[in-house]
PDB file of N, CA and C in Angstrom:
ATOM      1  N   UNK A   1      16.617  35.889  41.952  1.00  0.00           N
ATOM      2  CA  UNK A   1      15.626  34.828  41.880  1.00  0.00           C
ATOM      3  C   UNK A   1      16.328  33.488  42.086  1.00  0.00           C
ATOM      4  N   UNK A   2      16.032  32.649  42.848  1.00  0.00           N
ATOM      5  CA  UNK A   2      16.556  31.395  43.467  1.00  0.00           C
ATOM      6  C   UNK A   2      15.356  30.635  42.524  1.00  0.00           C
ATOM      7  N   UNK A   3      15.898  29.094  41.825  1.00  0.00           N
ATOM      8  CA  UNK A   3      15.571  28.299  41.747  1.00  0.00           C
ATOM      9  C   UNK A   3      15.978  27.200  41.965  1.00  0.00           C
ATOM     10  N   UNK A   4      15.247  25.979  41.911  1.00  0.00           N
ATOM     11  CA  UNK A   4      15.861  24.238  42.692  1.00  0.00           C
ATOM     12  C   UNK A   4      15.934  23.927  41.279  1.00  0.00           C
ATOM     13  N   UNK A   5      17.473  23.120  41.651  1.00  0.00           N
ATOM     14  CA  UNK A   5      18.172  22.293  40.799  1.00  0.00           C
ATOM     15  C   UNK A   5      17.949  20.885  41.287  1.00  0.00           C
ATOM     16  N   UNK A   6      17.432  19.820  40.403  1.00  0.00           N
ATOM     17  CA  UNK A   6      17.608  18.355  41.075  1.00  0.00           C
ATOM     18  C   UNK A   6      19.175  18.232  41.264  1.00  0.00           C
ATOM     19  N   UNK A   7      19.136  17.655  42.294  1.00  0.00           N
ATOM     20  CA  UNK A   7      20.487  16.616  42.597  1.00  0.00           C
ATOM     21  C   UNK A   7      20.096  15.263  42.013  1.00  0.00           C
ATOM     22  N   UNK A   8      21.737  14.414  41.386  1.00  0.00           N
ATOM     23  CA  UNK A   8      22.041  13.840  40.972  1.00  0.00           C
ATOM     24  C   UNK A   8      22.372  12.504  42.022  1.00  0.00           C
ATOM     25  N   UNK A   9      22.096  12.979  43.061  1.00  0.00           N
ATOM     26  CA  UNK A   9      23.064  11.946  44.141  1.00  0.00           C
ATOM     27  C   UNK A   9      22.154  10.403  43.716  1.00  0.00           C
ATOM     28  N   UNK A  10      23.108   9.536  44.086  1.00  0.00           N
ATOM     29  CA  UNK A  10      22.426   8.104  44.034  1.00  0.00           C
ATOM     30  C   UNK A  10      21.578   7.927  45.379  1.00  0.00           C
ATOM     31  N   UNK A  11      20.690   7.013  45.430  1.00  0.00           N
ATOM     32  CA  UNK A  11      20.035   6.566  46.696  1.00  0.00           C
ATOM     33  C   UNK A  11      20.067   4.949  46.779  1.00  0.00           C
ATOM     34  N   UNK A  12      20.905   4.621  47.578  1.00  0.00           N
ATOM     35  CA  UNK A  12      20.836   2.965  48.175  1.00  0.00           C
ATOM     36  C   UNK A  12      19.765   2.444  47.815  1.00  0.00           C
ATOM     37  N   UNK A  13      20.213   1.047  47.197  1.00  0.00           N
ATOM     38  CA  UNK A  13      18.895  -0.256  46.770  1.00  0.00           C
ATOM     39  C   UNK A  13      19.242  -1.020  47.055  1.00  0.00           C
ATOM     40  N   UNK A  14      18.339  -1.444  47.837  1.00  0.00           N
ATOM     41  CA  UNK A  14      18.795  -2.927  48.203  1.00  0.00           C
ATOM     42  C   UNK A  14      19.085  -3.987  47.298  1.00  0.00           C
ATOM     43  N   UNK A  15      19.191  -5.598  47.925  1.00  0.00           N
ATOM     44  CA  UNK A  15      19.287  -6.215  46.622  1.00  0.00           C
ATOM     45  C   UNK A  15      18.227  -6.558  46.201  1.00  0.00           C
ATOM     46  N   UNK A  16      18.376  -6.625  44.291  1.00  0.00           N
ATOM     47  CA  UNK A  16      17.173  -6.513  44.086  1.00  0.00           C
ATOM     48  C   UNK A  16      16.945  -8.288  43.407  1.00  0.00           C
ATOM     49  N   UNK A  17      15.322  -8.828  43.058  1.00  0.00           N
ATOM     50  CA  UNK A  17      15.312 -10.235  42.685  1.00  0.00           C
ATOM     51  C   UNK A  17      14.416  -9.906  41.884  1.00  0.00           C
ATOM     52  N   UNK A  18      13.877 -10.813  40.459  1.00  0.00           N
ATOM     53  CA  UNK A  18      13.094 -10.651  40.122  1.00  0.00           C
ATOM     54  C   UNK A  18      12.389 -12.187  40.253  1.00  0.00           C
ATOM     55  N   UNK A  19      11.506 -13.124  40.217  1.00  0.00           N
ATOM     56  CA  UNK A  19      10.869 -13.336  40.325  1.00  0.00           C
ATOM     57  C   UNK A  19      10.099 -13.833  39.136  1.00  0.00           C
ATOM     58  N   UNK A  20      10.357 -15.127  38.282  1.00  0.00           N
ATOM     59  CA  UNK A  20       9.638 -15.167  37.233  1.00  0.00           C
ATOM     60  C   UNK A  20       9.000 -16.748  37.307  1.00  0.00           C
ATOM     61  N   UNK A  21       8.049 -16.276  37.045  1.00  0.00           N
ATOM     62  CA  UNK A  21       6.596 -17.907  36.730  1.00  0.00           C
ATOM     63  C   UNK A  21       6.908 -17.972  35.326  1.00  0.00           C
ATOM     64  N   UNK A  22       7.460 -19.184  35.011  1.00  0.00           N
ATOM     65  CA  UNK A  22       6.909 -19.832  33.338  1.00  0.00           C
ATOM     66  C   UNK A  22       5.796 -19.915  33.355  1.00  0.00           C
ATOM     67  N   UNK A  23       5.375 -20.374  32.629  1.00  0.00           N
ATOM     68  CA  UNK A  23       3.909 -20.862  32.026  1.00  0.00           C
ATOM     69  C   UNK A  23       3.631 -22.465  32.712  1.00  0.00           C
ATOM     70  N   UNK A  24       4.739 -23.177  32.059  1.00  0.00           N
ATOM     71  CA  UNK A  24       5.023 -23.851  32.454  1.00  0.00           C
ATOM     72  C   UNK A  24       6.945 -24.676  33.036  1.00  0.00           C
ATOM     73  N   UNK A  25       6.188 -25.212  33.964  1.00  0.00           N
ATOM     74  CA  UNK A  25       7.901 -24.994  34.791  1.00  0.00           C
ATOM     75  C   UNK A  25       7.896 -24.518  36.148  1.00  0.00           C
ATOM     76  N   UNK A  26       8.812 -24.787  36.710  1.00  0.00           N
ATOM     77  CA  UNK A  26       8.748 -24.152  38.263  1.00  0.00           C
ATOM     78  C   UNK A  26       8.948 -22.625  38.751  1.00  0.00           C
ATOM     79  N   UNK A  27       8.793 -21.797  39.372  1.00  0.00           N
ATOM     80  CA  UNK A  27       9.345 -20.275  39.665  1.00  0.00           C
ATOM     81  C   UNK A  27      11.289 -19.930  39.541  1.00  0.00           C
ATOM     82  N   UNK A  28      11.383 -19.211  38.922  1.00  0.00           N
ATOM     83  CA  UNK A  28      13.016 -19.013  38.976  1.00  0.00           C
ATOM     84  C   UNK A  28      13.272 -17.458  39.554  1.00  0.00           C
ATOM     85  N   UNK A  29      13.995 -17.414  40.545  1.00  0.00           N
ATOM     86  CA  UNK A  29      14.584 -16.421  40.787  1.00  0.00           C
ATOM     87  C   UNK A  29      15.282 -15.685  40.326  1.00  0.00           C
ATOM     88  N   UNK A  30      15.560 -14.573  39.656  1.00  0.00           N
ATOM     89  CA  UNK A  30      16.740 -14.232  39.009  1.00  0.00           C
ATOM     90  C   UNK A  30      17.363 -13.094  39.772  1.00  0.00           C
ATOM     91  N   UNK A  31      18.972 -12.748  40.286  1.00  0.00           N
ATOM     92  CA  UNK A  31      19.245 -11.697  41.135  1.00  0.00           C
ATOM     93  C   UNK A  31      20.048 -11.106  40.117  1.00  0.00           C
ATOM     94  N   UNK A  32      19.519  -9.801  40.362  1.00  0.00           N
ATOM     95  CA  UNK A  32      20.227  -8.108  39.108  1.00  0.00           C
ATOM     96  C   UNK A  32      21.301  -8.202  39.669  1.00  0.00           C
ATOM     97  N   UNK A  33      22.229  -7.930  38.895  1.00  0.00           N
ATOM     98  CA  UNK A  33      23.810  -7.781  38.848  1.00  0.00           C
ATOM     99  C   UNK A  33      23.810  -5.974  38.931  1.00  0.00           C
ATOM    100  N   UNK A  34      23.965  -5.732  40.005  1.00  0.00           N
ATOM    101  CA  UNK A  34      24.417  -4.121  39.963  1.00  0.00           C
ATOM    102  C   UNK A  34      25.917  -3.634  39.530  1.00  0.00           C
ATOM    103  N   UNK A  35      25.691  -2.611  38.694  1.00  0.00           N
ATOM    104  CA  UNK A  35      27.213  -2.407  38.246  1.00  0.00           C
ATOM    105  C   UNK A  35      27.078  -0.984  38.171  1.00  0.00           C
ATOM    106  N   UNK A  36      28.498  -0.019  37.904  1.00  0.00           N
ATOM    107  CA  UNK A  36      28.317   0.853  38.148  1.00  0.00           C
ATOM    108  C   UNK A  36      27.909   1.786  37.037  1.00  0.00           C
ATOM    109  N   UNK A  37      27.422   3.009  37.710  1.00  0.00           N
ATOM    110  CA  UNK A  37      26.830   4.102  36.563  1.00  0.00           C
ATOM    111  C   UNK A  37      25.353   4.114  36.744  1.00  0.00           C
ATOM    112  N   UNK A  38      24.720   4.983  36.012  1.00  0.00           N
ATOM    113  CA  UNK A  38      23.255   5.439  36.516  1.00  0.00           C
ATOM    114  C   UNK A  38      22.700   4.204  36.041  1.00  0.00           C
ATOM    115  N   UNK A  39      20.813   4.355  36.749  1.00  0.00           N
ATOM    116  CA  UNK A  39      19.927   2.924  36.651  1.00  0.00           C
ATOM    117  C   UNK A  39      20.593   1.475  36.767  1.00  0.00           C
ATOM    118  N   UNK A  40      21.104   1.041  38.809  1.00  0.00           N
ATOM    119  CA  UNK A  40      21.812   0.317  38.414  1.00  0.00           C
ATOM    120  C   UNK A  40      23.018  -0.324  37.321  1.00  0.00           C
ATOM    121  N   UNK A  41      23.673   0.285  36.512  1.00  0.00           N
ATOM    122  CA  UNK A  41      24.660  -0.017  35.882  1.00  0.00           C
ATOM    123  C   UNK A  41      23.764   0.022  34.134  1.00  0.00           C
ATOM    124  N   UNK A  42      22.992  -0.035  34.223  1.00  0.00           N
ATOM    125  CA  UNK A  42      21.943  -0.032  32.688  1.00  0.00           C
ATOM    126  C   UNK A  42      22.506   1.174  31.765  1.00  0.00           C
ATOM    127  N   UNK A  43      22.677   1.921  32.243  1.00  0.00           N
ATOM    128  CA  UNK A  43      23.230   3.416  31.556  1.00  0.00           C
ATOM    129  C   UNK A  43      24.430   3.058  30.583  1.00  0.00           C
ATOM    130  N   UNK A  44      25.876   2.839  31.335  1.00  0.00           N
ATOM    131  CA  UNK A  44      26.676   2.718  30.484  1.00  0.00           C
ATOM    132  C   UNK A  44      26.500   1.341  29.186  1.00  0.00           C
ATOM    133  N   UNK A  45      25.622  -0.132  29.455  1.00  0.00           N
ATOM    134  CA  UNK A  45      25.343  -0.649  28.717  1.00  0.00           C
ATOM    135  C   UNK A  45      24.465  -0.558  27.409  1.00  0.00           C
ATOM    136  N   UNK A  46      23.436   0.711  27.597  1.00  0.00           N
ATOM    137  CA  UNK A  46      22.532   1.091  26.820  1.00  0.00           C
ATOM    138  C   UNK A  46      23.485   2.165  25.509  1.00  0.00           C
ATOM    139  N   UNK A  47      24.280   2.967  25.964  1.00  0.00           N
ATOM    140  CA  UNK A  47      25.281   4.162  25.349  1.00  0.00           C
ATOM    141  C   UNK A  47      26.055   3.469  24.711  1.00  0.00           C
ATOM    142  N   UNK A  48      26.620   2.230  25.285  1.00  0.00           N
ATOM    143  CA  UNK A  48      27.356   1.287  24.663  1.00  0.00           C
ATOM    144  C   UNK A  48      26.628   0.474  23.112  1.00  0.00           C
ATOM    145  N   UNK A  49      25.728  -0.337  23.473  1.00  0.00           N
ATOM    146  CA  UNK A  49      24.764  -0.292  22.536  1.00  0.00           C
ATOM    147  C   UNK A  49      24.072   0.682  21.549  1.00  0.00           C
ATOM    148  N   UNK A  50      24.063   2.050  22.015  1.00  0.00           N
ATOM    149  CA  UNK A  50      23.221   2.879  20.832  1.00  0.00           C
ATOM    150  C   UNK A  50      24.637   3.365  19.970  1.00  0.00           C
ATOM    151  N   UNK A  51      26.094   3.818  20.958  1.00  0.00           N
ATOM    152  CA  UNK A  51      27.058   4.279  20.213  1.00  0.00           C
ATOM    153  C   UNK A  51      27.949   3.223  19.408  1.00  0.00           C
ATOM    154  N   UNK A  52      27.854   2.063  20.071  1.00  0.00           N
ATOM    155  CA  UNK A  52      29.147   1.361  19.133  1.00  0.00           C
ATOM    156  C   UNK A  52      28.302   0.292  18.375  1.00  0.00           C
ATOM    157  N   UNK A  53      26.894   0.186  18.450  1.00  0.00           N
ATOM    158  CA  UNK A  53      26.877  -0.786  17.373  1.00  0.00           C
ATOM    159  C   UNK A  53      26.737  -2.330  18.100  1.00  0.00           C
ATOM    160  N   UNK A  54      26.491  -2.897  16.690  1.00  0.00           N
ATOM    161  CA  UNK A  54      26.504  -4.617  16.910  1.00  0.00           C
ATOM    162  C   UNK A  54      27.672  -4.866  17.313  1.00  0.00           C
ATOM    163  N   UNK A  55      27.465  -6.072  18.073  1.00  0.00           N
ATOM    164  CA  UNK A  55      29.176  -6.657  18.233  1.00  0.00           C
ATOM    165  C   UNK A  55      28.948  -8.034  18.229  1.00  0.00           C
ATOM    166  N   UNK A  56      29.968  -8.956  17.915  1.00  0.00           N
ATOM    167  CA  UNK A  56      29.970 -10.127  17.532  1.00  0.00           C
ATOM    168  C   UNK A  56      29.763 -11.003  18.768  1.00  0.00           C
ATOM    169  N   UNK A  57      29.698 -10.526  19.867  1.00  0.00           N
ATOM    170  CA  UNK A  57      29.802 -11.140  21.213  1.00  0.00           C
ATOM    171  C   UNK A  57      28.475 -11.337  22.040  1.00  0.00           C
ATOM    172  N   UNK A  58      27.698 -10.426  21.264  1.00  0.00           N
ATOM    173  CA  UNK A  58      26.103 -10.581  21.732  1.00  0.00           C
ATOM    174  C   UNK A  58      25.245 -11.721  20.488  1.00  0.00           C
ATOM    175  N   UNK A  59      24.695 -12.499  21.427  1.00  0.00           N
ATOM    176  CA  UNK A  59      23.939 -13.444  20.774  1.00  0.00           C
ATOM    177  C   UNK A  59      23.169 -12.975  20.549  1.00  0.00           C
ATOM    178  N   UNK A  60      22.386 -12.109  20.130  1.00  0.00           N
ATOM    179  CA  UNK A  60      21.041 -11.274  19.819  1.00  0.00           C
ATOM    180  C   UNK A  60      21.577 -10.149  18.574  1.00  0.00           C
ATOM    181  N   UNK A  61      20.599 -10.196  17.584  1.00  0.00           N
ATOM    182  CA  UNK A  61      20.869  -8.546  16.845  1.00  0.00           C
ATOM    183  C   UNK A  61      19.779  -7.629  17.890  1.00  0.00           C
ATOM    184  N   UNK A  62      20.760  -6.740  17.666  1.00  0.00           N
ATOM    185  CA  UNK A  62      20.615  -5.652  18.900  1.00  0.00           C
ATOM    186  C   UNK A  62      19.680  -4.423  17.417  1.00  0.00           C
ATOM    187  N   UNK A  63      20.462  -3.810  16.526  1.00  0.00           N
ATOM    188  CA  UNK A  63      19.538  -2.651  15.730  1.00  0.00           C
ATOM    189  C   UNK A  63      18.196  -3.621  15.117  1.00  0.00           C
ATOM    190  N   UNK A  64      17.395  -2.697  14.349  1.00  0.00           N
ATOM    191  CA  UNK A  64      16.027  -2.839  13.643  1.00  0.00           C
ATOM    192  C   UNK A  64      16.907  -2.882  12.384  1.00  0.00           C
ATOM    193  N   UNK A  65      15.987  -3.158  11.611  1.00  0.00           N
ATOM    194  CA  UNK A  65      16.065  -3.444  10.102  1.00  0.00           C
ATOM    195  C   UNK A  65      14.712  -2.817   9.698  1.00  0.00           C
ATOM    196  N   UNK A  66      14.890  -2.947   8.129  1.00  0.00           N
ATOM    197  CA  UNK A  66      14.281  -2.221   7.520  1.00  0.00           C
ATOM    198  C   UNK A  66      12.587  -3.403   7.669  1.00  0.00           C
ATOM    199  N   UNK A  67      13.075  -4.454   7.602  1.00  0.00           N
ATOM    200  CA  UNK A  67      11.935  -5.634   8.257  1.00  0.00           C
ATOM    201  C   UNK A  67      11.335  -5.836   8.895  1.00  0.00           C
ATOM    202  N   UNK A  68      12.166  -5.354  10.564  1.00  0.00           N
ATOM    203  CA  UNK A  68      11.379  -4.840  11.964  1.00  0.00           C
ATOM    204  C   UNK A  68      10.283  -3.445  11.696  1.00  0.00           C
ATOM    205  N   UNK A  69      10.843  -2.447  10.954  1.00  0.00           N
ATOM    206  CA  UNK A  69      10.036  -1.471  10.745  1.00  0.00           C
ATOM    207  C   UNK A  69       8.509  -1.389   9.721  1.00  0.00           C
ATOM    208  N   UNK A  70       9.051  -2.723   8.862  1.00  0.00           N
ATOM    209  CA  UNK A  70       7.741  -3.487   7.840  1.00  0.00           C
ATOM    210  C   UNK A  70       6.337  -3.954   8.766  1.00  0.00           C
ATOM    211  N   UNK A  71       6.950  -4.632   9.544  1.00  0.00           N
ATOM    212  CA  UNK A  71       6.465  -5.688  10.715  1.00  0.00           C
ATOM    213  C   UNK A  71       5.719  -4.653  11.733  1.00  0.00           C
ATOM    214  N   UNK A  72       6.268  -3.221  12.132  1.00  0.00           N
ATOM    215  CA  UNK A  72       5.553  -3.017  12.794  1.00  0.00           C
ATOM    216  C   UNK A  72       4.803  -2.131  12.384  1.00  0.00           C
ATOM    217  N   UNK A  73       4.913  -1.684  11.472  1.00  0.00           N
ATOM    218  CA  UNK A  73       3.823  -0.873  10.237  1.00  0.00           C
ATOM    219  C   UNK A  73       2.027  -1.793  10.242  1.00  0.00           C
ATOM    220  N   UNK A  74       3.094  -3.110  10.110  1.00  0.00           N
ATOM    221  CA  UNK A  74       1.961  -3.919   9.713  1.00  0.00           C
ATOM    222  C   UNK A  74       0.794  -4.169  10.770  1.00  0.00           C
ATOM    223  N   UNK A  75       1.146  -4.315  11.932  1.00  0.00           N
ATOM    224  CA  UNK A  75       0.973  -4.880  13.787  1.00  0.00           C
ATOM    225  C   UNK A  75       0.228  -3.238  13.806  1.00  0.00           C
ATOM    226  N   UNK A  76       0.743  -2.237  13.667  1.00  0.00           N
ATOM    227  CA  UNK A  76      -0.350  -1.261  13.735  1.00  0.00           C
ATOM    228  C   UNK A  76      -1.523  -1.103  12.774  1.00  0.00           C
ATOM    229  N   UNK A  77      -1.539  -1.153  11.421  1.00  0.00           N
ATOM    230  CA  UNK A  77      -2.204  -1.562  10.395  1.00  0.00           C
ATOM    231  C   UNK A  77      -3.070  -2.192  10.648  1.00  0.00           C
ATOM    232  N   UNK A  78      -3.192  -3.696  11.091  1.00  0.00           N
ATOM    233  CA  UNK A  78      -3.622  -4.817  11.689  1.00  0.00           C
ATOM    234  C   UNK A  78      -4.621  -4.060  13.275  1.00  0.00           C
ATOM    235  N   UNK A  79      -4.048  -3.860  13.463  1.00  0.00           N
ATOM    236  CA  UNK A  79      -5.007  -3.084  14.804  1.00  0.00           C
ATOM    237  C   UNK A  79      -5.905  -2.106  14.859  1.00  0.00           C
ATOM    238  N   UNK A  80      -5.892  -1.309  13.948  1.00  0.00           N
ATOM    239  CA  UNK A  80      -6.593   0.274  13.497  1.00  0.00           C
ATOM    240  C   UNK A  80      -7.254  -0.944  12.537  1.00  0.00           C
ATOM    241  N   UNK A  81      -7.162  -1.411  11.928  1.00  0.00           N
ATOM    242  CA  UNK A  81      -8.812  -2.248  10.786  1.00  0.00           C
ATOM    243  C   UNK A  81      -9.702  -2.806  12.090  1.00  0.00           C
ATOM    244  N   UNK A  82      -8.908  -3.615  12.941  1.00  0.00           N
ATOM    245  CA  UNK A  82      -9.938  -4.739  13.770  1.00  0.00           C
ATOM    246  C   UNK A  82     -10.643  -4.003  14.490  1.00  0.00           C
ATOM    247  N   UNK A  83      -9.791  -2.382  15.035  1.00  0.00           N
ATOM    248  CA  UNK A  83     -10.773  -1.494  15.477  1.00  0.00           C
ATOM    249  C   UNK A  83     -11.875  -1.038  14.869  1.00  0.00           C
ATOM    250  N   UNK A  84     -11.298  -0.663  13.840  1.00  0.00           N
ATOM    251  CA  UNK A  84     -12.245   0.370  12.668  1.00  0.00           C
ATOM    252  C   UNK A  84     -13.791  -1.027  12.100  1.00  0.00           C
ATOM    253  N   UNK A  85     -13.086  -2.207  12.079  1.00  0.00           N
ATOM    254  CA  UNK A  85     -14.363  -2.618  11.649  1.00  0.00           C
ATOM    255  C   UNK A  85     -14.740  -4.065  12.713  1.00  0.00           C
ATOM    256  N   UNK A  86     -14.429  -3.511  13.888  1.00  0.00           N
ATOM    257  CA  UNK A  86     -15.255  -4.277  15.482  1.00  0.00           C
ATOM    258  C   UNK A  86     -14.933  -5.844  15.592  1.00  0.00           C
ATOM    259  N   UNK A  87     -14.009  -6.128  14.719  1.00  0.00           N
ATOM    260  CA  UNK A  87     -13.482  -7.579  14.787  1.00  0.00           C
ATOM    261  C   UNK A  87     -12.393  -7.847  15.760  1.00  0.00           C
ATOM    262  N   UNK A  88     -12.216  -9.225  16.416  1.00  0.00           N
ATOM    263  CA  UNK A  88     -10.858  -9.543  17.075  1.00  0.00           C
ATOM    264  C   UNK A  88      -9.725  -9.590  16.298  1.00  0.00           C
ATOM    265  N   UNK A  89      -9.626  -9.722  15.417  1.00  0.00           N
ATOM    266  CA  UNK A  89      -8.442 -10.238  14.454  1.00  0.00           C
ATOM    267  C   UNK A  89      -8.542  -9.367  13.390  1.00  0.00           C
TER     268      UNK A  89
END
């Protein structure tokens, strides 16, 4: 019995831009930095992030807290009432 295996091979992308409207402000271009490893280079940065943790070099907290998980308890909470009783808010 023969079955198909996906291949792994990469497929050429061009370059890519994204394209962003403020609200207010003029249009900004922004061009993706391709680097290597799967999804444009995103792969090894994401593994990096889930395996090693915070690092002092990123201006952002990168994990959840027990606060983020309060917050979104709440944001669902908040949504299932306005449903349940036909209000916007």
């Amino acid at each position: 019995m023969e079955y198909h295996a996906p291949k792994r091979t990469p497929f050429p992308t061009p370059v890519q831009t994204i394209d962003y409207f403020p609200l207010f402000g003029s249009k900004e271009t922004i061009h993706v930095v391709h680097r290597e490893g799967g999804h444009g280079g995103g792969d090894p940065l994401l593994l990096e992030d889930i395996f090693l943790g915070e690092s002092k070099h990123k201006p952002f907290q990168l994990l959840s807290g027990a606060k983020d998980g309060a917050y979104s308890v709440a944001t669902g909470e908040a949504v299932w009432r306005s449903v349940k009783e036909h209000r916007p808010y």
